[in-house]
Protein backbone atom coordinates (compact mmCIF):
# COMPACT_ATOMS: atom_id res chain seq x y z
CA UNK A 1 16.52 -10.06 -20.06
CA UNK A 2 12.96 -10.45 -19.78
CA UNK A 3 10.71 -7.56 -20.92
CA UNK A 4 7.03 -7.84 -18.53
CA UNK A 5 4.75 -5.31 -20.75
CA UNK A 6 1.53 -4.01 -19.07
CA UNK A 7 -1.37 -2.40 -20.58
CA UNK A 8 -3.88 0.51 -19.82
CA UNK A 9 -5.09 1.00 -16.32
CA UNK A 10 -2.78 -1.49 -14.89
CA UNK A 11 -0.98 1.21 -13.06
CA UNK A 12 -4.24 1.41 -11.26
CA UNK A 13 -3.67 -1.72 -9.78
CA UNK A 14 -4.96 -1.58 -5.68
CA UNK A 15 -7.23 1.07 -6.51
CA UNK A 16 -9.20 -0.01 -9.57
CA UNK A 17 -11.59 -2.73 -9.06
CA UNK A 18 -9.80 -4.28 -6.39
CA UNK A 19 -12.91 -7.16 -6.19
CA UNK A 20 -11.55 -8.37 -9.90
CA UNK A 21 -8.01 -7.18 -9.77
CA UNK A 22 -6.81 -7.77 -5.85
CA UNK A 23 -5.43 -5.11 -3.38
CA UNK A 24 -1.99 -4.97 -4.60
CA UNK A 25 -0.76 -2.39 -6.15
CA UNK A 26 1.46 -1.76 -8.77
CA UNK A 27 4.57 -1.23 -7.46
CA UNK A 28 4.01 -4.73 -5.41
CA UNK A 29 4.11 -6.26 -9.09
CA UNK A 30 7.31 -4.93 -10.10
CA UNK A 31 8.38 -5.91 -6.69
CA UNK A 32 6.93 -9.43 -7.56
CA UNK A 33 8.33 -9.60 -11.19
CA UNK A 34 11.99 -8.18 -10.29
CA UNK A 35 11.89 -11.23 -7.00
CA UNK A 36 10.77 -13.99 -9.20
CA UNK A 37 13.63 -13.24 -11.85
CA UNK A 38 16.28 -12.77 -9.00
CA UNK A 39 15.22 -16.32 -7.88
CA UNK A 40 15.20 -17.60 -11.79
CA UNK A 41 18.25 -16.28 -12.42
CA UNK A 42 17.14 -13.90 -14.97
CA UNK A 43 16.46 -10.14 -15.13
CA UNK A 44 13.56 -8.20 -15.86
CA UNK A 45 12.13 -5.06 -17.29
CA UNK A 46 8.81 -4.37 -16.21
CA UNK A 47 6.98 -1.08 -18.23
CA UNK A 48 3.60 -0.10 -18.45
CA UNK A 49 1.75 2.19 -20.50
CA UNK A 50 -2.04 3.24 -21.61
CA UNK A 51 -0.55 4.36 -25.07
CA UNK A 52 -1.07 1.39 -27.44
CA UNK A 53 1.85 3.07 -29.70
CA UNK A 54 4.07 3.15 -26.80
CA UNK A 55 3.28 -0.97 -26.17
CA UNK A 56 3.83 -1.67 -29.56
CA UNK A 57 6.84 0.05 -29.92
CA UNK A 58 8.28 -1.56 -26.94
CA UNK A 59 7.50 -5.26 -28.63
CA UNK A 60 9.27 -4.22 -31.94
CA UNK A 61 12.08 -3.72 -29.54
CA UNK A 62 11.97 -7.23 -27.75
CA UNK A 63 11.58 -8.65 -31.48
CA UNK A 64 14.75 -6.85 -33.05
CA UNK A 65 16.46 -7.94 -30.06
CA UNK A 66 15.39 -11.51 -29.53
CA UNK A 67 14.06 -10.68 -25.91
CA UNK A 68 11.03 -12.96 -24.47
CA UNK A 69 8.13 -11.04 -23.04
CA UNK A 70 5.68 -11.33 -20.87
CA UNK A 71 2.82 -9.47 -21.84
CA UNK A 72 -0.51 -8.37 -20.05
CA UNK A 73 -2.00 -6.00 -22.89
CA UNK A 74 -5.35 -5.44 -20.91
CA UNK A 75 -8.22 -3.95 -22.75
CA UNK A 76 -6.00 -4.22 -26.13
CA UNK A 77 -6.38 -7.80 -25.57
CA UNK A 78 -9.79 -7.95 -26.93
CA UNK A 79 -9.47 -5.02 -30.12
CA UNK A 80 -5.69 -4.16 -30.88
CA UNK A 81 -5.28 -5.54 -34.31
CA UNK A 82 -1.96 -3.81 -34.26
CA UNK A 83 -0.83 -5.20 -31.03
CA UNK A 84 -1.62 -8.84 -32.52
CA UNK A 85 0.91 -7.60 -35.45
CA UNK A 86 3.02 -6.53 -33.41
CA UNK A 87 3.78 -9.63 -31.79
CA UNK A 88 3.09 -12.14 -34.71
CA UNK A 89 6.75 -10.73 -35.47
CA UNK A 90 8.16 -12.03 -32.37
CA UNK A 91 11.43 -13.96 -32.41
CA UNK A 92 11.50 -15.04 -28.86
CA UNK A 93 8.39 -16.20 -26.44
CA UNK A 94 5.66 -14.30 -25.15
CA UNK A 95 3.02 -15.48 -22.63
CA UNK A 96 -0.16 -13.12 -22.50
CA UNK A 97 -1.17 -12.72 -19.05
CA UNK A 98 -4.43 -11.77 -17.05
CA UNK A 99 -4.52 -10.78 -13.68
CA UNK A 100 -8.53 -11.87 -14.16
CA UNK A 101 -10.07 -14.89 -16.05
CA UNK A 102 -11.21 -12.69 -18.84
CA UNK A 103 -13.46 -16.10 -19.60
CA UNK A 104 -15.40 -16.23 -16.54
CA UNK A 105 -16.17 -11.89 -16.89
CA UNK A 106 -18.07 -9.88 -19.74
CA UNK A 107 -18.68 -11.51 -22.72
CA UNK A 108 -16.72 -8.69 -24.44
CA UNK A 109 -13.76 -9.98 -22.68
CA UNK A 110 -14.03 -13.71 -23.99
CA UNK A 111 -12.49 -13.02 -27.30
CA UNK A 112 -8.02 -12.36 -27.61
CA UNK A 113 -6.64 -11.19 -31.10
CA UNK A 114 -3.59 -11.59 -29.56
CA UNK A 115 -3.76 -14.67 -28.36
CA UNK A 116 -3.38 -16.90 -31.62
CA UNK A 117 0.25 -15.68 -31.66
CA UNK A 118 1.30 -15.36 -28.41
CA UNK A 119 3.42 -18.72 -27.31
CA UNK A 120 0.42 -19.40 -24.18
CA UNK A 121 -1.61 -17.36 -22.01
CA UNK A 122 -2.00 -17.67 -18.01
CA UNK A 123 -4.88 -16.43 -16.74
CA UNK A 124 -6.92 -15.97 -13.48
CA UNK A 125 -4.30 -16.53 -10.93
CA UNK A 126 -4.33 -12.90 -9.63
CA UNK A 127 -0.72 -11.75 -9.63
CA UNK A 128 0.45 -15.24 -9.36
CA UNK A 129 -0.26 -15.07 -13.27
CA UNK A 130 2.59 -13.45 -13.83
CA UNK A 131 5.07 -16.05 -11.85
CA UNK A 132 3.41 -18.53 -13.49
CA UNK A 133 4.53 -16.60 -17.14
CA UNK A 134 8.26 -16.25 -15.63
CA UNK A 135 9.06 -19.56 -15.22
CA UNK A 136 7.48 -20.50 -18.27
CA UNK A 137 9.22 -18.13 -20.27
CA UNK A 138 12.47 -19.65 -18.35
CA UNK A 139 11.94 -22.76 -18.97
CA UNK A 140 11.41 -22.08 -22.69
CA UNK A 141 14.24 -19.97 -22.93
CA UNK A 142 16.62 -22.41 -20.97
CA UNK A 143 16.03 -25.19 -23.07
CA UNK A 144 16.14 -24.02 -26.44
């Protein structure tokens, strides 16, 4: 089992910003995540929430239970000191994700507290960014 965690406003995928973020929605993700782990071999559980709580609560689970995430935390990215907690107890991989290069936008974006303890971070490939994370997180988990 792989858990895919999304942030705030990423439920408003297709309608929010679709210049930075694409046209697809997000049900066409969690079609996309749920294909690429059929094809891997693995399985998936893709959530989303805007409650920060709710997200952090959700990686305490994966870390009790040893399950690799991949994680798009949106605008907690660049505040959430207890997100960054959060996972610094991880016991299995997580790969940060952005649908965006948050580099190459505001300058408020530049800056991850979560990324010093995530295992990598895939950025700016649109929805591909999140492929990219599965097979990563496959490959890591397969050969350890």
């Amino acid at each position: 089992m792989i858990y895919v965690l999304n942030g705030p406003n990423l439920r408003r995928l297709g309608t929010r910003e679709p210049d930075v973020y694409g046209a697809d929605s997000y049900d066409d993700l969690v079609e996309l995540c749920e294909a690429t782990a059929r094809e891997l071999g693995a399985e998936v559980s893709v959530r989303q929430t805007d409650d920060e709580a709710t997200l952090v609560g959700w990686l305490h689970e994966a870390a009790d239970n040893r399950i690799p995430v991949v994680l798009n935390p949106a605008a907690f990215t660049h505040y959430s000191y207890a997100l960054r907690d959060a996972i610094s107890q991880r016991t299995a991989p997580l790969v940060e994700v952005h649908i965006s290069n948050p580099a190459a936008r505001e300058e408020f974006r530049h800056n991850s507290v979560v990324a010093a303890v995530a295992t990598g971070t895939i950025a700016g490939f649109g929805l591909h960014s999140y492929v990219l994370a599965l097979h990563a997180i496959t490959d890591m988990t397969q050969s350890s």
